[in-house]
N, C-alpha and C. Protein backbone atom coordinates (compact mmCIF):
# COMPACT_ATOMS: atom_id res chain seq x y z
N UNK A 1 17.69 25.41 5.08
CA UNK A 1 17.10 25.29 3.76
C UNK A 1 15.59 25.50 3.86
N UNK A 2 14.87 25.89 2.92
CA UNK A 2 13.72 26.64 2.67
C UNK A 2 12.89 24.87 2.18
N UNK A 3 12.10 24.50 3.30
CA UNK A 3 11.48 22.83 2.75
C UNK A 3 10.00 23.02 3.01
N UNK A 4 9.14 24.15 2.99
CA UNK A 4 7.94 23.94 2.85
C UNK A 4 7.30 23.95 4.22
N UNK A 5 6.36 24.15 4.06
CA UNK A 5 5.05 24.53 5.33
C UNK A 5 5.20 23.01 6.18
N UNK A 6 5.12 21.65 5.69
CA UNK A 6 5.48 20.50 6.50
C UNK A 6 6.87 20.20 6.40
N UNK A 7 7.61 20.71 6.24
CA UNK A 7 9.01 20.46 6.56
C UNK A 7 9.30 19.07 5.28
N UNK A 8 9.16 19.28 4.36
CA UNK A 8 9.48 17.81 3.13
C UNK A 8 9.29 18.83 2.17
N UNK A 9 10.72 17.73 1.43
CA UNK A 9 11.06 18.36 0.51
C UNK A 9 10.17 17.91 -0.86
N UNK A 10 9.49 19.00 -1.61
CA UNK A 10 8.81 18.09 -2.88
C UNK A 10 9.56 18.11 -4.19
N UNK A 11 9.11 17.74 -5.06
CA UNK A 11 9.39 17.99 -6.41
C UNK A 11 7.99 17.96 -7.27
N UNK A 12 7.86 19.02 -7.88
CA UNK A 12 6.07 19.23 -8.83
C UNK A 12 6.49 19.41 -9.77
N UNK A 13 6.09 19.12 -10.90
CA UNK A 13 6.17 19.21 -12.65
C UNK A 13 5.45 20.68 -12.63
N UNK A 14 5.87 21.50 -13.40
CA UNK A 14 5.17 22.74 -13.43
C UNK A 14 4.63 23.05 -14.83
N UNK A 15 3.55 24.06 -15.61
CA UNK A 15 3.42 24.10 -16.60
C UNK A 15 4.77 25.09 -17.72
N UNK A 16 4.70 24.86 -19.07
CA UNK A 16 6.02 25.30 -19.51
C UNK A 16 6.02 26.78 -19.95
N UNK A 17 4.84 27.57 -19.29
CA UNK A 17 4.60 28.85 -19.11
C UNK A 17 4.99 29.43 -17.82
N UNK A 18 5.32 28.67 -17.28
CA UNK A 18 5.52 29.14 -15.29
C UNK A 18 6.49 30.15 -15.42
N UNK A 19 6.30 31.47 -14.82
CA UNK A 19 7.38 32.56 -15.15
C UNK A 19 8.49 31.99 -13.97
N UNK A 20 9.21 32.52 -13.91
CA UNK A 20 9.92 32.64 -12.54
C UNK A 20 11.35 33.39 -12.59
N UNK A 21 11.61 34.09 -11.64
CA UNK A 21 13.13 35.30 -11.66
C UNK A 21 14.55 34.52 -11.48
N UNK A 22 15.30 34.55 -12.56
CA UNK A 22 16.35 34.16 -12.67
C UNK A 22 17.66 35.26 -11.49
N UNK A 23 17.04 36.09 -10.59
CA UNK A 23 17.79 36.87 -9.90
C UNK A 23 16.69 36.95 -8.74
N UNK A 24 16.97 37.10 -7.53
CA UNK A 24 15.92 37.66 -6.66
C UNK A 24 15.24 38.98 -6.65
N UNK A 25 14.20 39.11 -6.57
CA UNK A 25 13.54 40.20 -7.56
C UNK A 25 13.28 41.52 -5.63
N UNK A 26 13.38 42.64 -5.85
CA UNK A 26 12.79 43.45 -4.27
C UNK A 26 11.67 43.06 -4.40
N UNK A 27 11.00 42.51 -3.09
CA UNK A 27 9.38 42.70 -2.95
C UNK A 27 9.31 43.48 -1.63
N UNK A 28 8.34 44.16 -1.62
CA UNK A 28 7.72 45.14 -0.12
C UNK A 28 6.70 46.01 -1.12
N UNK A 29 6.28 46.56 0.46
CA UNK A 29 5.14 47.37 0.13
C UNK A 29 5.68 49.20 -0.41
N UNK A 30 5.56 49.50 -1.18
CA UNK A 30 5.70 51.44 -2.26
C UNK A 30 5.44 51.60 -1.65
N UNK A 31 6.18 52.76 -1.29
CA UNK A 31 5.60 54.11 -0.83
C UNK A 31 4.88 54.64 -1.31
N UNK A 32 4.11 55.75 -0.21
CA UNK A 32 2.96 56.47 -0.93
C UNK A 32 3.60 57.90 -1.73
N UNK A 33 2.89 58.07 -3.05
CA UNK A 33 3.30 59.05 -3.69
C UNK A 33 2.57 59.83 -3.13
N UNK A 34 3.22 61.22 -3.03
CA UNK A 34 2.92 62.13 -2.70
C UNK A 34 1.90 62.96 -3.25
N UNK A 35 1.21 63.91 -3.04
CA UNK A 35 0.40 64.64 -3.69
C UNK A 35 -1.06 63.46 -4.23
N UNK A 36 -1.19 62.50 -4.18
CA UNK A 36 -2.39 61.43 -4.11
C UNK A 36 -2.98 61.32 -3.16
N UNK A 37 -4.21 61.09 -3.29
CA UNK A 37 -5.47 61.07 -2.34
C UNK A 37 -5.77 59.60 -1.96
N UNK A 38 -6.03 59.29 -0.95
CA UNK A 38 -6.63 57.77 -0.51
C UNK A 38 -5.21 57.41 0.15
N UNK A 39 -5.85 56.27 0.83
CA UNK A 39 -5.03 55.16 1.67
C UNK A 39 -3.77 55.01 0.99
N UNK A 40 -2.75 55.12 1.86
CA UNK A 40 -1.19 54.56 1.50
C UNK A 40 -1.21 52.59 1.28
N UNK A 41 -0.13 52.52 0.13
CA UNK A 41 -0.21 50.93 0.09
C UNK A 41 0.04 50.13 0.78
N UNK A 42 -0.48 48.81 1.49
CA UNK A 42 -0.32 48.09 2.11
C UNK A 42 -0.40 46.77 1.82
N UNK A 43 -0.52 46.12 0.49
CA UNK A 43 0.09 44.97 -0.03
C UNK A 43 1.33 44.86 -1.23
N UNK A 44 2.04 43.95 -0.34
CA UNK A 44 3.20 43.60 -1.08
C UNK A 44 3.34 43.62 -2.41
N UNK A 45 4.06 44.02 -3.37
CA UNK A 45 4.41 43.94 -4.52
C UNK A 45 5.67 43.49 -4.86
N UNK A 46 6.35 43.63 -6.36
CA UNK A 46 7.32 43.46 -6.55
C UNK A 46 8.01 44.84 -6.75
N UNK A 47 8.90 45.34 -6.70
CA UNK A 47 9.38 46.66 -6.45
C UNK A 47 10.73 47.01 -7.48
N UNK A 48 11.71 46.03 -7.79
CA UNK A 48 12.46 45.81 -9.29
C UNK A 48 11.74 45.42 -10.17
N UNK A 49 12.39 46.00 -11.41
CA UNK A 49 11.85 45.60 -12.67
C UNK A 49 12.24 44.96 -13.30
N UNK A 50 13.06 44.45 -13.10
CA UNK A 50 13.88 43.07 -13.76
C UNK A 50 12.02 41.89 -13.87
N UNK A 51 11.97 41.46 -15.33
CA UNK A 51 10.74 41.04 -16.19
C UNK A 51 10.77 39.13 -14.95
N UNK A 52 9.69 38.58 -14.81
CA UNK A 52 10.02 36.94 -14.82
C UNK A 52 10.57 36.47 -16.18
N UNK A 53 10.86 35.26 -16.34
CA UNK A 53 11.00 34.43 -17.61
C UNK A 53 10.34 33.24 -17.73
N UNK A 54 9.76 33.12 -18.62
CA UNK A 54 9.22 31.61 -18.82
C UNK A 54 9.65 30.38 -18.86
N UNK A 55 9.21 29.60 -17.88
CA UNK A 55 10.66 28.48 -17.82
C UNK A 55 10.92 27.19 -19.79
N UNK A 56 9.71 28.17 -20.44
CA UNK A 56 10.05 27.63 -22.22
C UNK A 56 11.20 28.27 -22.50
N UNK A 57 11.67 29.43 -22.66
CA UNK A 57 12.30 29.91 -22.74
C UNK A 57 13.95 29.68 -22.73
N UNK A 58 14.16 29.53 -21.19
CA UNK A 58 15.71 29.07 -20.92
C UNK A 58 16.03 28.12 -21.50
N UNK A 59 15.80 26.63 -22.55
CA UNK A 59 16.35 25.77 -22.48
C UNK A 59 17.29 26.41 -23.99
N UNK A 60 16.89 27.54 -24.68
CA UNK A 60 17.76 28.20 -25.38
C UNK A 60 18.29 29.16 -25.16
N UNK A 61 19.45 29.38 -23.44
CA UNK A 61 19.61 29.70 -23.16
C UNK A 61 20.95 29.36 -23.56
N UNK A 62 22.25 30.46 -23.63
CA UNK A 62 23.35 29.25 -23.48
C UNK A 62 24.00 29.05 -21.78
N UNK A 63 23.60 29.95 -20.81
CA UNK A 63 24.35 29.76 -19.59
C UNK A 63 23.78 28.25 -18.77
N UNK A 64 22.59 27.84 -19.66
CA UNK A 64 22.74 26.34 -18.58
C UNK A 64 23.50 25.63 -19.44
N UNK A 65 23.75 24.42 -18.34
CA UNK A 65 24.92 23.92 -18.45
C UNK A 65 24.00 21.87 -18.54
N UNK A 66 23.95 21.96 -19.16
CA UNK A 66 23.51 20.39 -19.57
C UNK A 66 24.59 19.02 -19.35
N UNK A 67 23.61 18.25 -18.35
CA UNK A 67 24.16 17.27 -18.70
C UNK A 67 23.64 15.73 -18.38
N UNK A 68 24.20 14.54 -19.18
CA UNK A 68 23.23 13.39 -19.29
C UNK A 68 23.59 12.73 -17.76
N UNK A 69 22.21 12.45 -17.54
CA UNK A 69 22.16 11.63 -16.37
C UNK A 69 21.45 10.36 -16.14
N UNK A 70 22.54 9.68 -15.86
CA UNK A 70 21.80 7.94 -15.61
C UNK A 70 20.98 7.95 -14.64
N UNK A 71 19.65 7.38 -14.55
CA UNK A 71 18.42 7.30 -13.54
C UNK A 71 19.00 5.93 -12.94
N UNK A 72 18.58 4.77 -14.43
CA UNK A 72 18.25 3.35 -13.25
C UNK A 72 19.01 2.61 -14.29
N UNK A 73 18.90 1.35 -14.22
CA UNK A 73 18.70 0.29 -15.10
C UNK A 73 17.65 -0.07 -15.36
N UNK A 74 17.22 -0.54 -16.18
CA UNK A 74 15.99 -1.08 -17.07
C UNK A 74 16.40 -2.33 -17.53
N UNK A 75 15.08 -2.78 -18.64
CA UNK A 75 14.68 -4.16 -18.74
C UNK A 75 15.73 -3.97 -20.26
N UNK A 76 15.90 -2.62 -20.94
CA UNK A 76 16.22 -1.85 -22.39
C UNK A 76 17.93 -1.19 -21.93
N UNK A 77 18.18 -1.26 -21.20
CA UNK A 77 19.81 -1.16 -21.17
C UNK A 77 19.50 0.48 -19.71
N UNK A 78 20.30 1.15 -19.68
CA UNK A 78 20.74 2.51 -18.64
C UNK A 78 19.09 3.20 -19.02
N UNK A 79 18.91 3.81 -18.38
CA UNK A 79 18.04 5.26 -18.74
C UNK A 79 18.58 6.55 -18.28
N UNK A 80 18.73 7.37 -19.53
CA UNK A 80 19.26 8.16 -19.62
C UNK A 80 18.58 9.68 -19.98
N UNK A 81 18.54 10.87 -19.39
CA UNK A 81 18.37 11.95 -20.04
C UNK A 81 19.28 13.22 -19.61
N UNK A 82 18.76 13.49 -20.59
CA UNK A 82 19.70 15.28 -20.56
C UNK A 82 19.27 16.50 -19.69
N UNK A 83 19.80 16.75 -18.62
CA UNK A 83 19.07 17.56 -17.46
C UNK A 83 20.00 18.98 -17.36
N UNK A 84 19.17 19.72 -16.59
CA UNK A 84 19.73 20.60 -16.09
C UNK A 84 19.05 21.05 -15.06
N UNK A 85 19.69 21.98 -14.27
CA UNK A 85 19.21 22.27 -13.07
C UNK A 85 20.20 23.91 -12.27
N UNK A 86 18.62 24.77 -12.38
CA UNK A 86 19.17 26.11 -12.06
C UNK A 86 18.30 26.91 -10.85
N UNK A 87 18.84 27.56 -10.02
CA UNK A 87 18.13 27.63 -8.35
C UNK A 87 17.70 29.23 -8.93
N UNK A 88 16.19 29.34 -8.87
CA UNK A 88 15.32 30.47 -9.39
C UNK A 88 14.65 30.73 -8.49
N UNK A 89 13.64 32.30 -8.61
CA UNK A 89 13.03 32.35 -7.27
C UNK A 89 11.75 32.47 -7.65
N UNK A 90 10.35 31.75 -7.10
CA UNK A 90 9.15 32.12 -7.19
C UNK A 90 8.36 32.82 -6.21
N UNK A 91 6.47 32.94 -6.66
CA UNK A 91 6.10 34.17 -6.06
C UNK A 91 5.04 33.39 -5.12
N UNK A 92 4.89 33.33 -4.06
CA UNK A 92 3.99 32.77 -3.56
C UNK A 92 2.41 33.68 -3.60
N UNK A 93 1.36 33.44 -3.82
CA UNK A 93 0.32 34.03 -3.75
C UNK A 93 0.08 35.60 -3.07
N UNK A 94 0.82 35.00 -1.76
CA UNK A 94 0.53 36.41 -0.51
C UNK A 94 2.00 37.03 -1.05
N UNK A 95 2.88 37.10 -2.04
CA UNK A 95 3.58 37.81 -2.76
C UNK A 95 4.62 37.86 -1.73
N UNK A 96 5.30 36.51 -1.44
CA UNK A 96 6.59 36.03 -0.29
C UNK A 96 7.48 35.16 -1.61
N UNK A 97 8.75 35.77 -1.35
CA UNK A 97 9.69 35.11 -1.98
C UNK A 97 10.20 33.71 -1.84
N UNK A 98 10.13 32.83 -2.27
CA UNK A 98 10.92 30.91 -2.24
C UNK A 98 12.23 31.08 -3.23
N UNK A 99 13.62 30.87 -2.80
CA UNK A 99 14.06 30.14 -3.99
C UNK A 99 14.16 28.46 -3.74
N UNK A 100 14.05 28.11 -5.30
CA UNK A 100 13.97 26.77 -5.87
C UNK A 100 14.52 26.33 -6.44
N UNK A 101 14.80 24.90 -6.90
CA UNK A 101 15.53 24.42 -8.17
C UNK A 101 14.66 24.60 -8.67
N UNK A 102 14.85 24.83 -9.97
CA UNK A 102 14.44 24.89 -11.70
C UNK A 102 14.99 23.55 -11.68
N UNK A 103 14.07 22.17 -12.51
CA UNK A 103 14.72 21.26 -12.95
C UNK A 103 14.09 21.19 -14.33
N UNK A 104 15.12 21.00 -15.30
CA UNK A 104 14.36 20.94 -16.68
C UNK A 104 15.03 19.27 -17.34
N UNK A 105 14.66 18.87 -18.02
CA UNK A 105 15.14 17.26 -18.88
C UNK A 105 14.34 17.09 -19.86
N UNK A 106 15.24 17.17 -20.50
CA UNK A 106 15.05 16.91 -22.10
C UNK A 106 14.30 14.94 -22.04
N UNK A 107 12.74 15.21 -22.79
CA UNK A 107 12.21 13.69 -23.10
C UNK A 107 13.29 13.14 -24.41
N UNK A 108 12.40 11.73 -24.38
CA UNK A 108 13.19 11.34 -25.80
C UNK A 108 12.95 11.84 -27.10
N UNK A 109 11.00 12.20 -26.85
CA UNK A 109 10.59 13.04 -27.90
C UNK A 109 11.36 14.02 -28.43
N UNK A 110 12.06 14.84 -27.78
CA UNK A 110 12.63 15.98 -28.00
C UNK A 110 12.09 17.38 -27.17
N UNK A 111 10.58 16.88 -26.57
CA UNK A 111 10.24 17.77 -25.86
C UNK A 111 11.03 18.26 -23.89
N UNK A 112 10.58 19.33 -23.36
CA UNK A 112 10.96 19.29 -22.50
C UNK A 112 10.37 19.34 -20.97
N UNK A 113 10.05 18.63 -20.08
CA UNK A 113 9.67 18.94 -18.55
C UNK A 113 9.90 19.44 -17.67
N UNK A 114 9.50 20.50 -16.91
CA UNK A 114 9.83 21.39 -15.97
C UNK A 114 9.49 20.76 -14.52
N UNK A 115 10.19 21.24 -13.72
CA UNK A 115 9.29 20.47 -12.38
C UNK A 115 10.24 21.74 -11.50
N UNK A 116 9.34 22.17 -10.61
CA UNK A 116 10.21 22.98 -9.27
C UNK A 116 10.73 22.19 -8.14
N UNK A 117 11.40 22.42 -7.10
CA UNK A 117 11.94 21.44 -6.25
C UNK A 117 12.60 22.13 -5.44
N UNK A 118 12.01 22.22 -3.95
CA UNK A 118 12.63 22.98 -2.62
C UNK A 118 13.36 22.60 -1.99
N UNK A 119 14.32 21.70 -2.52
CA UNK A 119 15.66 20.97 -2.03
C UNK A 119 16.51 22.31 -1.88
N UNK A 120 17.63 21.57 -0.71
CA UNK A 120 18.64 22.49 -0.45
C UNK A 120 19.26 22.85 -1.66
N UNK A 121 20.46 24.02 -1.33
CA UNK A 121 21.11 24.53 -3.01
C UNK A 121 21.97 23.34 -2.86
N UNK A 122 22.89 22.42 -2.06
CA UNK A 122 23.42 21.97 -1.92
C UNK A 122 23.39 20.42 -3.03
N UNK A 123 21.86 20.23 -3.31
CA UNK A 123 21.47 18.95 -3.76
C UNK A 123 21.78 19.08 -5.32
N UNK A 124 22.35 17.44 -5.37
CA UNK A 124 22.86 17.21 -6.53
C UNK A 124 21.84 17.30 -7.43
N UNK A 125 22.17 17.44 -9.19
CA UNK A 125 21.56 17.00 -10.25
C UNK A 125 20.81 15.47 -10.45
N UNK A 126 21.75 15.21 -9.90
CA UNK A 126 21.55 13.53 -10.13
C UNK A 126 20.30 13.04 -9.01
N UNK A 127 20.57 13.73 -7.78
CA UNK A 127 19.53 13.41 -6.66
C UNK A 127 18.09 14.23 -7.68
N UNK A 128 17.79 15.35 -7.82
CA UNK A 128 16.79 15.92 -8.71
C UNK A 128 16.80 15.13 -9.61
N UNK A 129 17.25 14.67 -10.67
CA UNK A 129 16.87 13.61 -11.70
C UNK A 129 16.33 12.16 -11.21
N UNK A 130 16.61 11.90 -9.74
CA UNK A 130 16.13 10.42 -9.41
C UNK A 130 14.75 11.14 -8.79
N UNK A 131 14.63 11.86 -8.16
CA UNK A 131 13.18 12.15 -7.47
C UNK A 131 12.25 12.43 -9.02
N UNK A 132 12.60 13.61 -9.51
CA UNK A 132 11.98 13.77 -10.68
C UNK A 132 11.12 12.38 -11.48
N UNK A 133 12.28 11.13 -11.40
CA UNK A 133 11.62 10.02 -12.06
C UNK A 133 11.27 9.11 -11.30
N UNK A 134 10.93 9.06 -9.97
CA UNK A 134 10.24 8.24 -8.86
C UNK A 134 8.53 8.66 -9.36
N UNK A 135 7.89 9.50 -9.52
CA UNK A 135 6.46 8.92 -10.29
C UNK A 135 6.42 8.13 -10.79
N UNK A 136 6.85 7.50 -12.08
CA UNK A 136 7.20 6.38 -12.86
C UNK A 136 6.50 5.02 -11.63
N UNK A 137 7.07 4.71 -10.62
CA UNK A 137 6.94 3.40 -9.76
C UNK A 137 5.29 3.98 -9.25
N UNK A 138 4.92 5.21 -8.95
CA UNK A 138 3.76 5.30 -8.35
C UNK A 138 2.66 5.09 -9.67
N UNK A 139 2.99 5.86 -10.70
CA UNK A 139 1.81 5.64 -11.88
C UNK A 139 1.69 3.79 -12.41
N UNK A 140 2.95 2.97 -11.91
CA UNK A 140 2.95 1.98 -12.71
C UNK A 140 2.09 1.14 -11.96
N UNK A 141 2.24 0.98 -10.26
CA UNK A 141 1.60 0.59 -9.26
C UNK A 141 0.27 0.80 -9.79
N UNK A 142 -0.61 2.07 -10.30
CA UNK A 142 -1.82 2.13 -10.52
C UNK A 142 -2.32 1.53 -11.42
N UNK A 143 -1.50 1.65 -12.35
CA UNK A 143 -1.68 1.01 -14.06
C UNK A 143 -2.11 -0.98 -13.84
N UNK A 144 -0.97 -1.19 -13.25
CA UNK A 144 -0.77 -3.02 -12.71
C UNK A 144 -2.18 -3.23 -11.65
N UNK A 145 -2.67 -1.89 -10.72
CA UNK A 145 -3.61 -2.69 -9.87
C UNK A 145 -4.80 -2.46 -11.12
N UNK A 146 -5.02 -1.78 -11.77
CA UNK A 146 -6.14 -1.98 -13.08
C UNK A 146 -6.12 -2.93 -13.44
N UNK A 147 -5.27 -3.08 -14.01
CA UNK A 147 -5.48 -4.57 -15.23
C UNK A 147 -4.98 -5.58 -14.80
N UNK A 148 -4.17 -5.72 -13.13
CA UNK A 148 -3.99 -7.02 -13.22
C UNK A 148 -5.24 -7.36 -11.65
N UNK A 149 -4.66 -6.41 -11.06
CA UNK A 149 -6.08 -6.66 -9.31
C UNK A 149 -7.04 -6.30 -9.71
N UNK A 150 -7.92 -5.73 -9.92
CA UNK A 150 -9.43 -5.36 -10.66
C UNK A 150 -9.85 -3.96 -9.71
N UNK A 151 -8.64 -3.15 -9.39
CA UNK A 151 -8.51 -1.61 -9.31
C UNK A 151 -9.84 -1.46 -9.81
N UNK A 152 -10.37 -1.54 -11.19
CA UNK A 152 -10.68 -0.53 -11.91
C UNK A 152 -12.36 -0.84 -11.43
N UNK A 153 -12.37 -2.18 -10.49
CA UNK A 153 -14.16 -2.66 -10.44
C UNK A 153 -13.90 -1.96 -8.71
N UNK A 154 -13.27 -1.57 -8.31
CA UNK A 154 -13.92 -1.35 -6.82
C UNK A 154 -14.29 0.06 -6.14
N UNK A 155 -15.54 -0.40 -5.35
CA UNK A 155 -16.57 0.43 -5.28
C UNK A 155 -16.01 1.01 -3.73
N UNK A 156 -15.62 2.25 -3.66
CA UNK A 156 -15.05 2.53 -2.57
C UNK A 156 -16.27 3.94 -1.94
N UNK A 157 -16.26 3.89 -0.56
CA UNK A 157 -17.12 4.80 -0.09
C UNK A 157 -16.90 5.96 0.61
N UNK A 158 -15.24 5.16 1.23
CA UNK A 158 -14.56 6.23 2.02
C UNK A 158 -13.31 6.14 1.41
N UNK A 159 -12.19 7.16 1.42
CA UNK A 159 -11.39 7.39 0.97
C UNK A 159 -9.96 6.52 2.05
N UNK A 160 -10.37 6.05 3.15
CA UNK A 160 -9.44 4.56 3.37
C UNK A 160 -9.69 3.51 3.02
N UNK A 161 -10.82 3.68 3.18
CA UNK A 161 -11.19 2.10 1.75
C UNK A 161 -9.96 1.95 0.78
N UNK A 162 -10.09 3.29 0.05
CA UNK A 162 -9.50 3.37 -1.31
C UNK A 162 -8.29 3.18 -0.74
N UNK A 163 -7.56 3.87 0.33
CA UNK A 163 -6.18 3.43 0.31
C UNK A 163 -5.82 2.42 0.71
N UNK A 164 -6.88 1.60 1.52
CA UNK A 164 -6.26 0.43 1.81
C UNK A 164 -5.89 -0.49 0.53
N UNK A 165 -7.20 -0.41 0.19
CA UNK A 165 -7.32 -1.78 -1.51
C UNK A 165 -5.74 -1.39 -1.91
N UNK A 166 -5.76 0.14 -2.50
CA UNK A 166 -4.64 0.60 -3.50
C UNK A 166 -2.99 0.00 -2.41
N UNK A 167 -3.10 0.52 -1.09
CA UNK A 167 -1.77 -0.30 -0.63
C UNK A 167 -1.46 -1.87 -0.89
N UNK A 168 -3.08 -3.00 -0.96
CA UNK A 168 -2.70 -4.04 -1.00
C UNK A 168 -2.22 -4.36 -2.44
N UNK A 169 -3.13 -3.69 -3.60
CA UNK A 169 -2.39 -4.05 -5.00
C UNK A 169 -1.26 -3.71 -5.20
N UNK A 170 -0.93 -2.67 -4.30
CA UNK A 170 0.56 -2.12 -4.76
C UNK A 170 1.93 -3.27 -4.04
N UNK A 171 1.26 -3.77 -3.09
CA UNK A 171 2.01 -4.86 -2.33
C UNK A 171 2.22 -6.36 -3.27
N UNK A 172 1.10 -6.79 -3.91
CA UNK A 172 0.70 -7.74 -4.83
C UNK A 172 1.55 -7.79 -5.87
């Protein structure tokens, strides 16, 4: 499985413009046309024309396949949302192919969140829907050392400073 330059697997929220190829797209370097003057090409391109898609786009799609998934228990009964999850391929900078999960979930608003995720193809929906909502415990940790440890008064100089304090409030 394809897990990244340190070997771990992530999951990133992406913006809801992020193109990405619902098929694996040819990349290499064209040939040189003939009868043209100058240097033959030597950076990678994409070479099919099959368009990206915007990951706004697919959720009015009809080939995904939706469905509700229990995260946790709460203090308010199950938590629940409506997910889906489809293995797409993106472009890395130096124009090298990744495929990824596409994870999309419907908020309560009605709006929707994208996040990419270099998990095996093998990995469940449900495993992507629990990583997806593991921020939740890291943003709340920050929120609680503010207003309840006094996070928000300390004067840090080096950046272990900062992690130490932030490990002890998060312990607290």
């Amino acid at each position: 499985a394809d897990v990244g330059s340190l070997g771990v697997t992530y999951m990133a929220d992406i913006p809801i413009d992020t193109r990405v190829y619902l098929s694996p797209p040819v990349v290499g370097i064209p040939d040189k046309i003939s009868g043209t003057r100058g240097r033959p090409p030597s950076r990678r391109t994409i070479l099919s024309s099959e368009d990206p898609t915007e990951v706004r786009s697919l959720v009015a799609q009809e080939k995904i396949e939706w469905q509700t998934v229990n995260i946790r228990q709460t203090e308010r009964g199950e938590l629940c949302y409506r997910c889906a999850a489809l293995r797409v391929w993106t472009l890395t900078s130096d124009v090298h192919l990744r495929e990824e999960w596409l994870f999309i979930r419907e908020e309560h608003d009605g709006t929707f969140s994208f996040s990419l995720s270099n998990a095996a193809a093998a990995t469940s929906i449900e495993q992507l829907a629990l990583w997806r909502s593991l921020r939740y415990f890291a943003e709340r940790t920050f929120q609680d050392a503010k207003s309840e440890a006094g996070w928000d008064e300390l004067v840090a100089r080096k950046y272990r400073a900062w992690m130490h304090h932030t490990a002890l409030d998060a312990l607290a």
